[in-house]
C-alpha atoms as a PDB file:
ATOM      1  CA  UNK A   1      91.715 -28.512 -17.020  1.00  0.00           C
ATOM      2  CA  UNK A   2      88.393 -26.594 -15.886  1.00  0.00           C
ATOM      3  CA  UNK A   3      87.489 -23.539 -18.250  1.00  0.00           C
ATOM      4  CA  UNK A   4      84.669 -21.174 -17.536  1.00  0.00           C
ATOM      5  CA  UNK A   5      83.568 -18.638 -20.272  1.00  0.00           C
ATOM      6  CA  UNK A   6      80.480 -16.627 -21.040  1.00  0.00           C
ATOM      7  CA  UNK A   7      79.356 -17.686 -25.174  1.00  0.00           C
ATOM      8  CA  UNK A   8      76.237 -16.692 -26.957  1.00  0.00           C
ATOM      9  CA  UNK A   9      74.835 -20.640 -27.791  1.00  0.00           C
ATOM     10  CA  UNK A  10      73.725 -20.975 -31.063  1.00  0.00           C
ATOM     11  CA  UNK A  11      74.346 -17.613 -32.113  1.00  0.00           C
ATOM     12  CA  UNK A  12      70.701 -16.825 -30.017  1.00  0.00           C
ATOM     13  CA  UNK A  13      71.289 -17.795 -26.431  1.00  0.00           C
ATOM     14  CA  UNK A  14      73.760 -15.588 -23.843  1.00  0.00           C
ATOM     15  CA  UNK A  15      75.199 -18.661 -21.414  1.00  0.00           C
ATOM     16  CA  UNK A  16      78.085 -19.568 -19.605  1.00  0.00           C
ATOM     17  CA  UNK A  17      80.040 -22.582 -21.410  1.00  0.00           C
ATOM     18  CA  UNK A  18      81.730 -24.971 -18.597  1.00  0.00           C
ATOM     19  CA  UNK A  19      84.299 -27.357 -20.054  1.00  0.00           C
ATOM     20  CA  UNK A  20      86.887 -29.714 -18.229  1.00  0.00           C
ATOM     21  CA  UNK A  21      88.957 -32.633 -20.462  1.00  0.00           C
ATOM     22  CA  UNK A  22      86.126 -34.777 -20.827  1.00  0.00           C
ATOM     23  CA  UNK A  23      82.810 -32.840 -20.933  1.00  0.00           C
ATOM     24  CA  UNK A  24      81.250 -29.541 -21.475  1.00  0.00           C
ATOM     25  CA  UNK A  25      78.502 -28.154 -20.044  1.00  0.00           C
ATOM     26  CA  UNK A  26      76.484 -25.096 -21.534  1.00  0.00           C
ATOM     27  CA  UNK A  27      73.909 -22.657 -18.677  1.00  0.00           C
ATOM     28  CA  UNK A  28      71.512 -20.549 -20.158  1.00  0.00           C
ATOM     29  CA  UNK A  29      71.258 -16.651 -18.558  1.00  0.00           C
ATOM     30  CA  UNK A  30      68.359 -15.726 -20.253  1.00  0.00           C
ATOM     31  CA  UNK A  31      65.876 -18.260 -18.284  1.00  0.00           C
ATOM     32  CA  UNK A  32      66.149 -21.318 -15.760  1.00  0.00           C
ATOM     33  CA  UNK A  33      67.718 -22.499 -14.008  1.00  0.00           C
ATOM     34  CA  UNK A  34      68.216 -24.556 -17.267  1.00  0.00           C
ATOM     35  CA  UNK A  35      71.407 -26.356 -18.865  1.00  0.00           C
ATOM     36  CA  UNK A  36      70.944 -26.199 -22.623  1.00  0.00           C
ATOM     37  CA  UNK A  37      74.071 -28.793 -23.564  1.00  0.00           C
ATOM     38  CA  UNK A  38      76.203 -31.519 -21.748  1.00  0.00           C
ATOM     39  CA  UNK A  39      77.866 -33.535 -24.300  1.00  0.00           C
ATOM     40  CA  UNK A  40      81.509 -35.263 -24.615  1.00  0.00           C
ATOM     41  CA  UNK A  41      84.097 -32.344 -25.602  1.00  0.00           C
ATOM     42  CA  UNK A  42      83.927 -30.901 -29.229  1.00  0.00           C
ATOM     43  CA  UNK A  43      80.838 -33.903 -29.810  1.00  0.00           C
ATOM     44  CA  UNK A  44      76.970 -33.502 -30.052  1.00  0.00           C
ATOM     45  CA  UNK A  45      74.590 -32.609 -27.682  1.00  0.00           C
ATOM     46  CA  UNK A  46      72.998 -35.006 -25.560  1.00  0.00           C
ATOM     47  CA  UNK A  47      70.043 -32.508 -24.599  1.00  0.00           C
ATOM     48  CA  UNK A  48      67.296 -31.972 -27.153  1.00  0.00           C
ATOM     49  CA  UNK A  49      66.401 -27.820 -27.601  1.00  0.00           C
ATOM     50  CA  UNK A  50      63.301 -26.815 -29.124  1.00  0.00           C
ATOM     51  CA  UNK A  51      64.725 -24.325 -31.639  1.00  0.00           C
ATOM     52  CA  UNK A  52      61.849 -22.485 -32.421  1.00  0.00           C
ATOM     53  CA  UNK A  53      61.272 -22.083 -28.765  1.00  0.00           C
ATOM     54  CA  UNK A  54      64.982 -21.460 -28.833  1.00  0.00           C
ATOM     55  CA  UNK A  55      64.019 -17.723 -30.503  1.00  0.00           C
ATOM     56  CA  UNK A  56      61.061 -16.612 -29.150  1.00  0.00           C
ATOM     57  CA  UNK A  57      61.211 -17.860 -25.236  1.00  0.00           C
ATOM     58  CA  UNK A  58      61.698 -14.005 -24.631  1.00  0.00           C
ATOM     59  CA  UNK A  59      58.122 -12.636 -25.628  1.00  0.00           C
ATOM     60  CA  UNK A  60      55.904 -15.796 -24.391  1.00  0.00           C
ATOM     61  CA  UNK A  61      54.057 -15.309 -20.929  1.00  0.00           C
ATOM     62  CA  UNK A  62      53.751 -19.285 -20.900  1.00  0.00           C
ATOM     63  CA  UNK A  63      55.915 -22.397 -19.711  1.00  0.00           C
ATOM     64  CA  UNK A  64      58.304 -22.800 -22.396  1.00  0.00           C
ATOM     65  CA  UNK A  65      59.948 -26.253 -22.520  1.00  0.00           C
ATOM     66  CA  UNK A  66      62.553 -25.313 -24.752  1.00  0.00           C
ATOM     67  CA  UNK A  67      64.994 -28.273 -23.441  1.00  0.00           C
ATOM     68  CA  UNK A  68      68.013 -29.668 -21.804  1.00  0.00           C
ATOM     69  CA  UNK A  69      67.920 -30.193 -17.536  1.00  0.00           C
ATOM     70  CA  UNK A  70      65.438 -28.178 -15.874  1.00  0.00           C
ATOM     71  CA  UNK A  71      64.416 -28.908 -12.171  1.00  0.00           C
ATOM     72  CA  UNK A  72      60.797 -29.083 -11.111  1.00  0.00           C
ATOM     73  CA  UNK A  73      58.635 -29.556  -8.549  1.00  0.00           C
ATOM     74  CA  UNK A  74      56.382 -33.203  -7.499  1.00  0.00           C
ATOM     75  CA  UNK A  75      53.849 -33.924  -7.880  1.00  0.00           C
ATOM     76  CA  UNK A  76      53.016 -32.699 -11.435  1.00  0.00           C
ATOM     77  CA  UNK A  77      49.984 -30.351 -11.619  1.00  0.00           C
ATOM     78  CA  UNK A  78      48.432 -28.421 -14.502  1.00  0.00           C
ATOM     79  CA  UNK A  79      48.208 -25.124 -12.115  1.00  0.00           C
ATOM     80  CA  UNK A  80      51.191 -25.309 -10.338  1.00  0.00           C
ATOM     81  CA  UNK A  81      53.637 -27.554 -12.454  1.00  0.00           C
ATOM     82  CA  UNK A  82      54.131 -25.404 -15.803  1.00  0.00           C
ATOM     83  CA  UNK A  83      54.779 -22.344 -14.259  1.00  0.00           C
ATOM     84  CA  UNK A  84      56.867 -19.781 -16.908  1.00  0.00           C
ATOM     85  CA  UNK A  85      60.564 -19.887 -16.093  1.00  0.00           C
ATOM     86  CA  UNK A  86      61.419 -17.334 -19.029  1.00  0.00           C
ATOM     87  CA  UNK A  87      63.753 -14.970 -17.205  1.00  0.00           C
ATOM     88  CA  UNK A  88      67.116 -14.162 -16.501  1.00  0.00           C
ATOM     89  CA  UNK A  89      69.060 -16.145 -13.945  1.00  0.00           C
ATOM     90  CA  UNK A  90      72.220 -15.388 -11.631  1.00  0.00           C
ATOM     91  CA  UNK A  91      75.028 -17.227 -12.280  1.00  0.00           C
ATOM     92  CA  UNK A  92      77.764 -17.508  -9.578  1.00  0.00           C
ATOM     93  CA  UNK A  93      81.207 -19.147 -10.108  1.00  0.00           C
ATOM     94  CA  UNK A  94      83.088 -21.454  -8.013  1.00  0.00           C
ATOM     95  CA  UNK A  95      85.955 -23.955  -8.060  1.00  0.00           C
ATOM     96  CA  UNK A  96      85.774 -26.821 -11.288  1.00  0.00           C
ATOM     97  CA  UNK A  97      81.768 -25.174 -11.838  1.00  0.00           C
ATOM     98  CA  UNK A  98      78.356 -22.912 -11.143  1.00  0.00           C
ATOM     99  CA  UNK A  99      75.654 -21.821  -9.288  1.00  0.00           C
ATOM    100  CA  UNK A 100      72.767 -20.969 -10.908  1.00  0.00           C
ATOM    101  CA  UNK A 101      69.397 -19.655  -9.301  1.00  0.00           C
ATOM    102  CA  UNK A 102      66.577 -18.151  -9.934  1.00  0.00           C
ATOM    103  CA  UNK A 103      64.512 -16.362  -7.383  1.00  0.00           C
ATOM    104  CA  UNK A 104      61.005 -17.059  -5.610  1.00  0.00           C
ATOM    105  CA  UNK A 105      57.997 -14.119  -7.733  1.00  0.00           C
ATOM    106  CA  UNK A 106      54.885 -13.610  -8.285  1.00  0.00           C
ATOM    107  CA  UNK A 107      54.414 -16.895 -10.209  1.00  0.00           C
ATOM    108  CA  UNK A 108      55.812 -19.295  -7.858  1.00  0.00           C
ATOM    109  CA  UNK A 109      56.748 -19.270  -4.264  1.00  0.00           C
ATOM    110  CA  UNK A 110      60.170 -21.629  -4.732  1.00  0.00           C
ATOM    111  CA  UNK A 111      63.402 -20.215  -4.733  1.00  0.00           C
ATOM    112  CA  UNK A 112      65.480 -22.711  -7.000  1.00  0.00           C
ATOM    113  CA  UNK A 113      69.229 -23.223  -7.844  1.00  0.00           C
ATOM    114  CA  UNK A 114      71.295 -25.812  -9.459  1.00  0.00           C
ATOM    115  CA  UNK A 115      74.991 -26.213  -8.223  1.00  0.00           C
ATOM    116  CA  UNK A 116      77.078 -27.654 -11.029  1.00  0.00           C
ATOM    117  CA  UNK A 117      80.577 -29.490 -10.033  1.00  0.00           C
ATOM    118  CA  UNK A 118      82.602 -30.699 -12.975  1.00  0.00           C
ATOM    119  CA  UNK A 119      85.459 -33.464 -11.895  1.00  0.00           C
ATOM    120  CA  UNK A 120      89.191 -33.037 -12.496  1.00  0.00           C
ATOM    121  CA  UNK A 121      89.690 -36.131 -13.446  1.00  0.00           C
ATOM    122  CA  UNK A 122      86.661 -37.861 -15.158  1.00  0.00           C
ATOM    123  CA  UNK A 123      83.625 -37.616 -17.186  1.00  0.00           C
ATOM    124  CA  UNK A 124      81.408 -36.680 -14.262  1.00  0.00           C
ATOM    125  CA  UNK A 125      79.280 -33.810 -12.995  1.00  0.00           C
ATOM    126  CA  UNK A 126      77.803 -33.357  -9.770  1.00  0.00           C
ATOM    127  CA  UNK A 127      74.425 -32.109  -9.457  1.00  0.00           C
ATOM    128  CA  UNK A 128      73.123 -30.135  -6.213  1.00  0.00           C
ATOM    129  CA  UNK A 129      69.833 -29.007  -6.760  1.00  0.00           C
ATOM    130  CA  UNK A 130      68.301 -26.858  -4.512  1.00  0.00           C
ATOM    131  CA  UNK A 131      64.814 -25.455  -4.059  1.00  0.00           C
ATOM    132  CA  UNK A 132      63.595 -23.206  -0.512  1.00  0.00           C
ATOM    133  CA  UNK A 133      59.970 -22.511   0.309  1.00  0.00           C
ATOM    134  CA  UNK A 134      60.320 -18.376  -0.082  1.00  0.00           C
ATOM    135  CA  UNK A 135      55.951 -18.495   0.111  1.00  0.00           C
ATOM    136  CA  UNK A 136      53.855 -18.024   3.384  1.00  0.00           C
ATOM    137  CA  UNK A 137      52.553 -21.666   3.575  1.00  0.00           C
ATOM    138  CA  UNK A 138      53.759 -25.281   3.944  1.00  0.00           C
ATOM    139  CA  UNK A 139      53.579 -27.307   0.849  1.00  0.00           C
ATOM    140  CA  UNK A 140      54.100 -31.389   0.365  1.00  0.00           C
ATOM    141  CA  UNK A 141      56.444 -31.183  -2.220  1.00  0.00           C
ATOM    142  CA  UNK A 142      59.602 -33.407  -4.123  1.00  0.00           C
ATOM    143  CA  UNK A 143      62.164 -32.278  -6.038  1.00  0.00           C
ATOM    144  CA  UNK A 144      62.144 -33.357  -9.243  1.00  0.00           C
ATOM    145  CA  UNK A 145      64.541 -33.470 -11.846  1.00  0.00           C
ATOM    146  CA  UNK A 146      64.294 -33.791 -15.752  1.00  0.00           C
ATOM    147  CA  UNK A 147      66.543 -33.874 -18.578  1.00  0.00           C
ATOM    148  CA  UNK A 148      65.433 -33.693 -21.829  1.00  0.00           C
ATOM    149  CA  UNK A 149      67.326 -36.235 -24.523  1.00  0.00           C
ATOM    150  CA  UNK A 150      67.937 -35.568 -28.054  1.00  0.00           C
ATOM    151  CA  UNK A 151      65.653 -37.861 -30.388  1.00  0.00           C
ATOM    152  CA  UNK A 152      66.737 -40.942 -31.725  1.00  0.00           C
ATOM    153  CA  UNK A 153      68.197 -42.519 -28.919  1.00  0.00           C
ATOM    154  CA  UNK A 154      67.489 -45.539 -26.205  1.00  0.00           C
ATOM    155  CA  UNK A 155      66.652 -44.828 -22.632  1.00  0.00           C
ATOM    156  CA  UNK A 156      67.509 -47.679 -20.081  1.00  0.00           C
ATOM    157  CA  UNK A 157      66.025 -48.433 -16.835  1.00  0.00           C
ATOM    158  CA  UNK A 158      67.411 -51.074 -15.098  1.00  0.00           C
ATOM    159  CA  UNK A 159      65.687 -53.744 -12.982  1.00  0.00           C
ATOM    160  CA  UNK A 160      66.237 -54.515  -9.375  1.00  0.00           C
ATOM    161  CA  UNK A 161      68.084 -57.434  -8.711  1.00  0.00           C
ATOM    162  CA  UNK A 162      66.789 -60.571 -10.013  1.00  0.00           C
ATOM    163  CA  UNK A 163      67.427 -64.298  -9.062  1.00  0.00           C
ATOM    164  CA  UNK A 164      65.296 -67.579  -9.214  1.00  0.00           C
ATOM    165  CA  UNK A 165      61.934 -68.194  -8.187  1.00  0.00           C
ATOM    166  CA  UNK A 166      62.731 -71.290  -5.288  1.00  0.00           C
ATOM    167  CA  UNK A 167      65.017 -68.373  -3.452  1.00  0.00           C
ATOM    168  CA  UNK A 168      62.969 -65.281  -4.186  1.00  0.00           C
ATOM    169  CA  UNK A 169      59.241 -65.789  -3.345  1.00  0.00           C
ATOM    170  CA  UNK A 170      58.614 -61.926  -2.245  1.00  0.00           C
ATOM    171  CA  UNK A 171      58.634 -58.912  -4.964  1.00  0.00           C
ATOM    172  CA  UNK A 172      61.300 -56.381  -5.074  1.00  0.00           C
ATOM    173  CA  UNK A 173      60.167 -53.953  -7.012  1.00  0.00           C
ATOM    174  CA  UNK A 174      57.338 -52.467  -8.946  1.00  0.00           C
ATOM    175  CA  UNK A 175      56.707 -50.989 -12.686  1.00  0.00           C
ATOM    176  CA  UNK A 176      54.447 -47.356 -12.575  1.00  0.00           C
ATOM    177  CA  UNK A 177      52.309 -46.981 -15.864  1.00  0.00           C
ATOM    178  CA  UNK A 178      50.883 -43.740 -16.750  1.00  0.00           C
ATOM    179  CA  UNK A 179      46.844 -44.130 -18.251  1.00  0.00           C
ATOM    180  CA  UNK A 180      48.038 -43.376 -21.213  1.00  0.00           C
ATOM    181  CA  UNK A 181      50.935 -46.178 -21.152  1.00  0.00           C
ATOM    182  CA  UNK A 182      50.458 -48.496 -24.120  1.00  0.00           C
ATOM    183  CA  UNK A 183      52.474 -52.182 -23.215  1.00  0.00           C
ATOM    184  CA  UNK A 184      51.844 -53.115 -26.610  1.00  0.00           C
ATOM    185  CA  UNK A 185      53.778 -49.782 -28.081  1.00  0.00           C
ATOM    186  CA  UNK A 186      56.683 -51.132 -30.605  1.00  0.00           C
ATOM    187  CA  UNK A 187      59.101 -48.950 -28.766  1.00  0.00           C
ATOM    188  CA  UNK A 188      59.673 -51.087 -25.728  1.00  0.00           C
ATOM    189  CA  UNK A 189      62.494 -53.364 -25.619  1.00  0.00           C
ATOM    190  CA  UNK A 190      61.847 -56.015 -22.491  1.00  0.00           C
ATOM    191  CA  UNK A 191      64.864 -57.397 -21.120  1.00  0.00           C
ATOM    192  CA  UNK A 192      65.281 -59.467 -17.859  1.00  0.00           C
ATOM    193  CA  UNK A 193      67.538 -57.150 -16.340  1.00  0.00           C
ATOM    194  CA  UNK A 194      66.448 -54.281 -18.057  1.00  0.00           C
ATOM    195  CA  UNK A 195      63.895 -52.165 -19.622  1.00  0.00           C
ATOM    196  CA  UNK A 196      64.563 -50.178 -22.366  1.00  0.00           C
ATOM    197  CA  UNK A 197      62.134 -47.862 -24.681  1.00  0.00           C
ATOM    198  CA  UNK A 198      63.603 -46.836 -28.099  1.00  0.00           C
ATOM    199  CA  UNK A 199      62.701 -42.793 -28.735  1.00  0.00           C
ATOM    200  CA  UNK A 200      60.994 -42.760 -32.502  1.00  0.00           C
ATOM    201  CA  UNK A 201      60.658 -39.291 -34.331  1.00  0.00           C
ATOM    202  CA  UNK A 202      57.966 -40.930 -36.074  1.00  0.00           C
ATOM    203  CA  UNK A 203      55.568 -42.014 -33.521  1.00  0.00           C
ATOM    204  CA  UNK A 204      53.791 -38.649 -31.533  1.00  0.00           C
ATOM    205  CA  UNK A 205      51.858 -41.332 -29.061  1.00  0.00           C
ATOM    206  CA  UNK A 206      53.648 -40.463 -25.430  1.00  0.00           C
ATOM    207  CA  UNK A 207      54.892 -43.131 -22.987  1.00  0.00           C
ATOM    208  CA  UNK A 208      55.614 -43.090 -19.666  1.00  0.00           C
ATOM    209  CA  UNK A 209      56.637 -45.296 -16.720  1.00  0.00           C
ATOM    210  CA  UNK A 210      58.397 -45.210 -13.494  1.00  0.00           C
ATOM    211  CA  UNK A 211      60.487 -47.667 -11.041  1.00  0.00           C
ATOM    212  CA  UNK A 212      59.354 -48.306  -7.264  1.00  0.00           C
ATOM    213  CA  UNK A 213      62.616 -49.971  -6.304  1.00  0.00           C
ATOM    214  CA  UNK A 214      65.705 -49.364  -5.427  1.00  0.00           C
ATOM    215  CA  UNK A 215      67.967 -48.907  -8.701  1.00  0.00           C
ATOM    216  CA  UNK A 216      71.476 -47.630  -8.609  1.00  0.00           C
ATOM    217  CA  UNK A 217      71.337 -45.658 -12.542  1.00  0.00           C
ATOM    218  CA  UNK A 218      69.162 -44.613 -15.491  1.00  0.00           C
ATOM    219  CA  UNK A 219      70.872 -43.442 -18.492  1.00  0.00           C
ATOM    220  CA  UNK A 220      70.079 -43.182 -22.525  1.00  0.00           C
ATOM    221  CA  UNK A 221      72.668 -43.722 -25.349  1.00  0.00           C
ATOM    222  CA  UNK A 222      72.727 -41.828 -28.518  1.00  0.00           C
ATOM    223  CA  UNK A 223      75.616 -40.486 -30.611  1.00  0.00           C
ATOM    224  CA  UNK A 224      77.561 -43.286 -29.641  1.00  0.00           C
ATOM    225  CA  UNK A 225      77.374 -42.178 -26.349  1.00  0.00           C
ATOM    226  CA  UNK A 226      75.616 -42.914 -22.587  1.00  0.00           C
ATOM    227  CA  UNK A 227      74.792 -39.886 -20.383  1.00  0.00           C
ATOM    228  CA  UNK A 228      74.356 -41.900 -17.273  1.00  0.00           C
ATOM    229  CA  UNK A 229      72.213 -40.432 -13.770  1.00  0.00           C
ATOM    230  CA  UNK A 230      72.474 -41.923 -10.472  1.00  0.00           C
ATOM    231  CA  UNK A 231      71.038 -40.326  -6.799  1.00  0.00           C
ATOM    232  CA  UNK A 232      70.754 -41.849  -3.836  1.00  0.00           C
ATOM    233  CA  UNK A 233      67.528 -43.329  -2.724  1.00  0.00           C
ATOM    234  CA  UNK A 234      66.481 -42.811   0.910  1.00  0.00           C
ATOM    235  CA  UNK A 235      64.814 -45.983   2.349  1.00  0.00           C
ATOM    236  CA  UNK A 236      61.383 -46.113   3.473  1.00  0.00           C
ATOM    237  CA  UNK A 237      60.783 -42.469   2.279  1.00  0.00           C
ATOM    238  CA  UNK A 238      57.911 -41.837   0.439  1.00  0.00           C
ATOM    239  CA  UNK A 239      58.170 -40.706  -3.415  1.00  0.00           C
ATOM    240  CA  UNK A 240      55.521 -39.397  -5.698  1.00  0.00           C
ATOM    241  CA  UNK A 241      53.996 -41.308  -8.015  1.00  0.00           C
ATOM    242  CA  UNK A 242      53.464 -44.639  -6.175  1.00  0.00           C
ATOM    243  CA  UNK A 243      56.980 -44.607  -5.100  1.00  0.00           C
ATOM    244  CA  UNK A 244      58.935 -44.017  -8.259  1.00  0.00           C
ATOM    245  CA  UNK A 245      62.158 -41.959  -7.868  1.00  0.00           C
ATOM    246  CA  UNK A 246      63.160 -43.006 -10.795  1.00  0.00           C
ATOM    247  CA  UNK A 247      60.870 -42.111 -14.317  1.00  0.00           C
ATOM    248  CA  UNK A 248      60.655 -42.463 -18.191  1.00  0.00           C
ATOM    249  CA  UNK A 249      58.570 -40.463 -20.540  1.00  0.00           C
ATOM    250  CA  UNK A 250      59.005 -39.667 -24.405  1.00  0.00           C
ATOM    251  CA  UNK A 251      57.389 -39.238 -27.287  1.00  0.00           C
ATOM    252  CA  UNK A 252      57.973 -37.969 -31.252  1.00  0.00           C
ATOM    253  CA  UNK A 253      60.013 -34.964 -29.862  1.00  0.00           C
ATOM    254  CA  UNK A 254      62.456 -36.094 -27.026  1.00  0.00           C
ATOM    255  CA  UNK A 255      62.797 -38.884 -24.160  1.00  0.00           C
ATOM    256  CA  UNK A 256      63.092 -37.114 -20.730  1.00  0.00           C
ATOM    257  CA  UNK A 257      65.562 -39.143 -18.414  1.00  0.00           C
ATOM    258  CA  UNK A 258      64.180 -38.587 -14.669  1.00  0.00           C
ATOM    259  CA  UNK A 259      64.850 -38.725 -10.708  1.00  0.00           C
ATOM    260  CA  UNK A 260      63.186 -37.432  -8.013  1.00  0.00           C
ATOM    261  CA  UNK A 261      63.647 -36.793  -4.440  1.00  0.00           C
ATOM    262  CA  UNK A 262      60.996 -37.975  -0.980  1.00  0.00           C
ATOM    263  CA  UNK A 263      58.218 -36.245  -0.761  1.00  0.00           C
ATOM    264  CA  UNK A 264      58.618 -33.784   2.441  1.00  0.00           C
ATOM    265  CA  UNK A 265      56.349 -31.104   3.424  1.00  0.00           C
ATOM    266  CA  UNK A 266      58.653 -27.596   2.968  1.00  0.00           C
ATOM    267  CA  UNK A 267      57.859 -25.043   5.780  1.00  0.00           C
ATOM    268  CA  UNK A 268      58.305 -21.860   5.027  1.00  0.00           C
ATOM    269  CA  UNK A 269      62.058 -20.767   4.618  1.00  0.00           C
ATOM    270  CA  UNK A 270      62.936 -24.293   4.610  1.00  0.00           C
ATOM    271  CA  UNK A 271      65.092 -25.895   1.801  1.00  0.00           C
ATOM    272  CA  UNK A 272      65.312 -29.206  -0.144  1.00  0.00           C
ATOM    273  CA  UNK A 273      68.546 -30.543  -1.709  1.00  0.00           C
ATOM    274  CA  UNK A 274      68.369 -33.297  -4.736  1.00  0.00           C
ATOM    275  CA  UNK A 275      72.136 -34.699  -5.886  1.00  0.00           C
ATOM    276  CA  UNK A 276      72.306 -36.262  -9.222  1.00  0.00           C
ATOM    277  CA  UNK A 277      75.607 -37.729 -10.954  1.00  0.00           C
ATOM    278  CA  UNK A 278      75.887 -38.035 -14.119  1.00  0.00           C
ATOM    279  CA  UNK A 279      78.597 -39.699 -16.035  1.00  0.00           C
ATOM    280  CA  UNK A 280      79.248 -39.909 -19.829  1.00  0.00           C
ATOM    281  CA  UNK A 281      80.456 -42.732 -21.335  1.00  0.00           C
ATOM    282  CA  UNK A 282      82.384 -42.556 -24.915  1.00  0.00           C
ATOM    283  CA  UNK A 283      82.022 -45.308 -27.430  1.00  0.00           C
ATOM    284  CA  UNK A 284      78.944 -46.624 -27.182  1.00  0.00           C
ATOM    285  CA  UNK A 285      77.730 -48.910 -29.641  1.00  0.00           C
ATOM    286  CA  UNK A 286      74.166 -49.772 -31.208  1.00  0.00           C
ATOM    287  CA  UNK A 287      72.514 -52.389 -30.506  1.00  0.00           C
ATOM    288  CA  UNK A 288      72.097 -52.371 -26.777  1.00  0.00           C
ATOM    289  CA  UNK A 289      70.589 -55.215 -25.198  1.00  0.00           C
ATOM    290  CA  UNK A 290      70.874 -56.651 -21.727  1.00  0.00           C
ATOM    291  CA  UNK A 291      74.264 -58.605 -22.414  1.00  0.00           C
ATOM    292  CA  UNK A 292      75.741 -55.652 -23.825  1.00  0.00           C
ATOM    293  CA  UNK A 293      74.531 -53.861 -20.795  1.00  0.00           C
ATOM    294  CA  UNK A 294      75.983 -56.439 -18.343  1.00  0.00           C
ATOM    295  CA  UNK A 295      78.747 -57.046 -19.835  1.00  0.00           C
ATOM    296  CA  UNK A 296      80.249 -53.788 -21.147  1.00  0.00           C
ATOM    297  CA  UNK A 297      78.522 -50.797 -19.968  1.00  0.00           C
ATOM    298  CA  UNK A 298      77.571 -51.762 -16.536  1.00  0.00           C
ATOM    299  CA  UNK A 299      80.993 -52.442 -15.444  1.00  0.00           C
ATOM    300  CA  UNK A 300      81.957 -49.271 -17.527  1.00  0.00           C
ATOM    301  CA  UNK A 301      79.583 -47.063 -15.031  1.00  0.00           C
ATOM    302  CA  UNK A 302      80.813 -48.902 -12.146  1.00  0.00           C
ATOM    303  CA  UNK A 303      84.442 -48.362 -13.067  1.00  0.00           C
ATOM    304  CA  UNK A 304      84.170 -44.366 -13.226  1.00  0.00           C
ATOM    305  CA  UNK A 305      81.519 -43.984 -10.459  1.00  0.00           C
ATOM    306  CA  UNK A 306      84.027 -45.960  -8.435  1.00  0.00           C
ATOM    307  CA  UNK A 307      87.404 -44.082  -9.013  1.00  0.00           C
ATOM    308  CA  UNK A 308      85.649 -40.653  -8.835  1.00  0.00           C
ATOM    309  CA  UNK A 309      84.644 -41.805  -4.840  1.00  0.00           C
ATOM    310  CA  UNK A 310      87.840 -43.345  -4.296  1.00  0.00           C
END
């Protein structure tokens, strides 16, 4: 059953709490658009919050991470990229969910909304981001959409298909590295079907890395959980950074789980849409390597992406 109700999270934070049998998912008003917690019902969150950010977003004239699912714009840019979002939003119900925008200032010329769909009947949200070109000028832009993971956990991003080497002589896919990317970095866990980076409170060194190919899902499992993402990717588009709609990065703090739309050059008044799914998955266990992936939590994914279209 879908419930709706307005909560103050954390005893700091005035939000909207949106709950169905499986899920519940947590909007901040105070800034955003920004969802502070999606976790199974009653269990942790999978989002990481800064918490000192958490209490004084209110009086800082500067980008303030502070967590959870935020939605950006690509490419990234020092100017233009870490733009303040530290105001109130409008939230707008509808049926099983939420709208929630915030509009085109001073600061930045994109007018930007998330639409939040929770199913009746599984684990699943539905994702429509939206972002409209409210400025004077055209800009080559892709949406671009991040959520922040609590620490401790293991981000997955699977390979493209893979096969033999007498029946697959052509590549299918390419891995993005970041200049600060270290290969050697303990925190990697290579897999033939997978990659997988382990997030470690105890190392501050940041990683990043990116997928040009096709892939249907990224996810990351902690608290015996998966919070699973999956888009669709538009063939021979163009995507930022060397083709990569898919991206990785973490460090001592949090693991940020990561899709992105084609790049398209937004007129203005023109608008952008970016669907994500994302599925949670319920006892997970630890280790996680590419049998368990294969042989438990793929067909797990499959199974509830499945029923949901059927």
């Amino acid at each position: 059953m879908f419930k709706s109700q307005e909560i103050t999270y954390r005893d700091v934070l005035k939000s909207v709490q949106l709950s169905n049998n499986f899920v519940d998912v947590i909007i901040a008003k105070e800034f955003g658009p920004r969802i502070v917690h999606f976790g199974l019902r009653g269990q942790p969150n999978m989002f990481s919050l800064n918490e000192e950010q958490l209490h004084t977003f209110r009086e800082s004239k500067q980008y303030q991470i502070v967590g959870g699912h935020r939605l950006w714009t690509a490419p990234e840019d020092l100017k233009s990229t870490y733009l303040p979002d530290n105001f109130p939003v409008t939230i707008e119900p509808i049926a099983n969910g939420a709208i929630v925008s915030q509009p085109a200032g001073e600061i930045t010329p994109f007018y930007k909304a998330m639409q939040i769909e929770l199913s009746e009947k599984y684990p699943l949200v539905t994702m429509t981001h939206t972002i409209r070109n409210d400025g004077m000028w055209s800009i080559k832009m892709a949406p671009w959409a991040l959520s922040v993971m609590a620490p401790g956990g293991l981000g997955i991003m699977p390979l493209p298909p893979r096969g033999s080497h007498s029946e697959n002589l052509l590549p299918n896919g390419g891995l993005v590295f970041w200049p600060y990317t270290n290969f050697a970095d303990p925190r990697w866990r290579w897999g033939f079907e997978n990659i997988c980076v382990q997030q470690e409170p105890s190392m501050e060194i940041p990683l990043k890395f990116g997928m040009a190919a096709n892939i249907d899902w990224i996810g990351y499992a902690n608290h015996n959980a998966l919070f699973v993402k999956k888009t669709s990717f538009k063939e021979g588009a163009e995507y930022p950074d060397r083709g990569t709609p898919y991206q990785i990065f973490l460090n001592h703090r949090i693991l940020e789980v990561e899709s992105m739309g084609p790049l398209t050059v937004l007129e203005p008044g023109q608008t952008v849409i970016h669907t994500e799914t994302w599925a949670l998955l319920e006892n997970v266990e630890f280790p996680i390597n590419d049998t368990v992936i294969k042989e438990d939590l793929q067909p797990r994914i499959e199974q509830v992406f499945n029923q949901s279209a059927a």
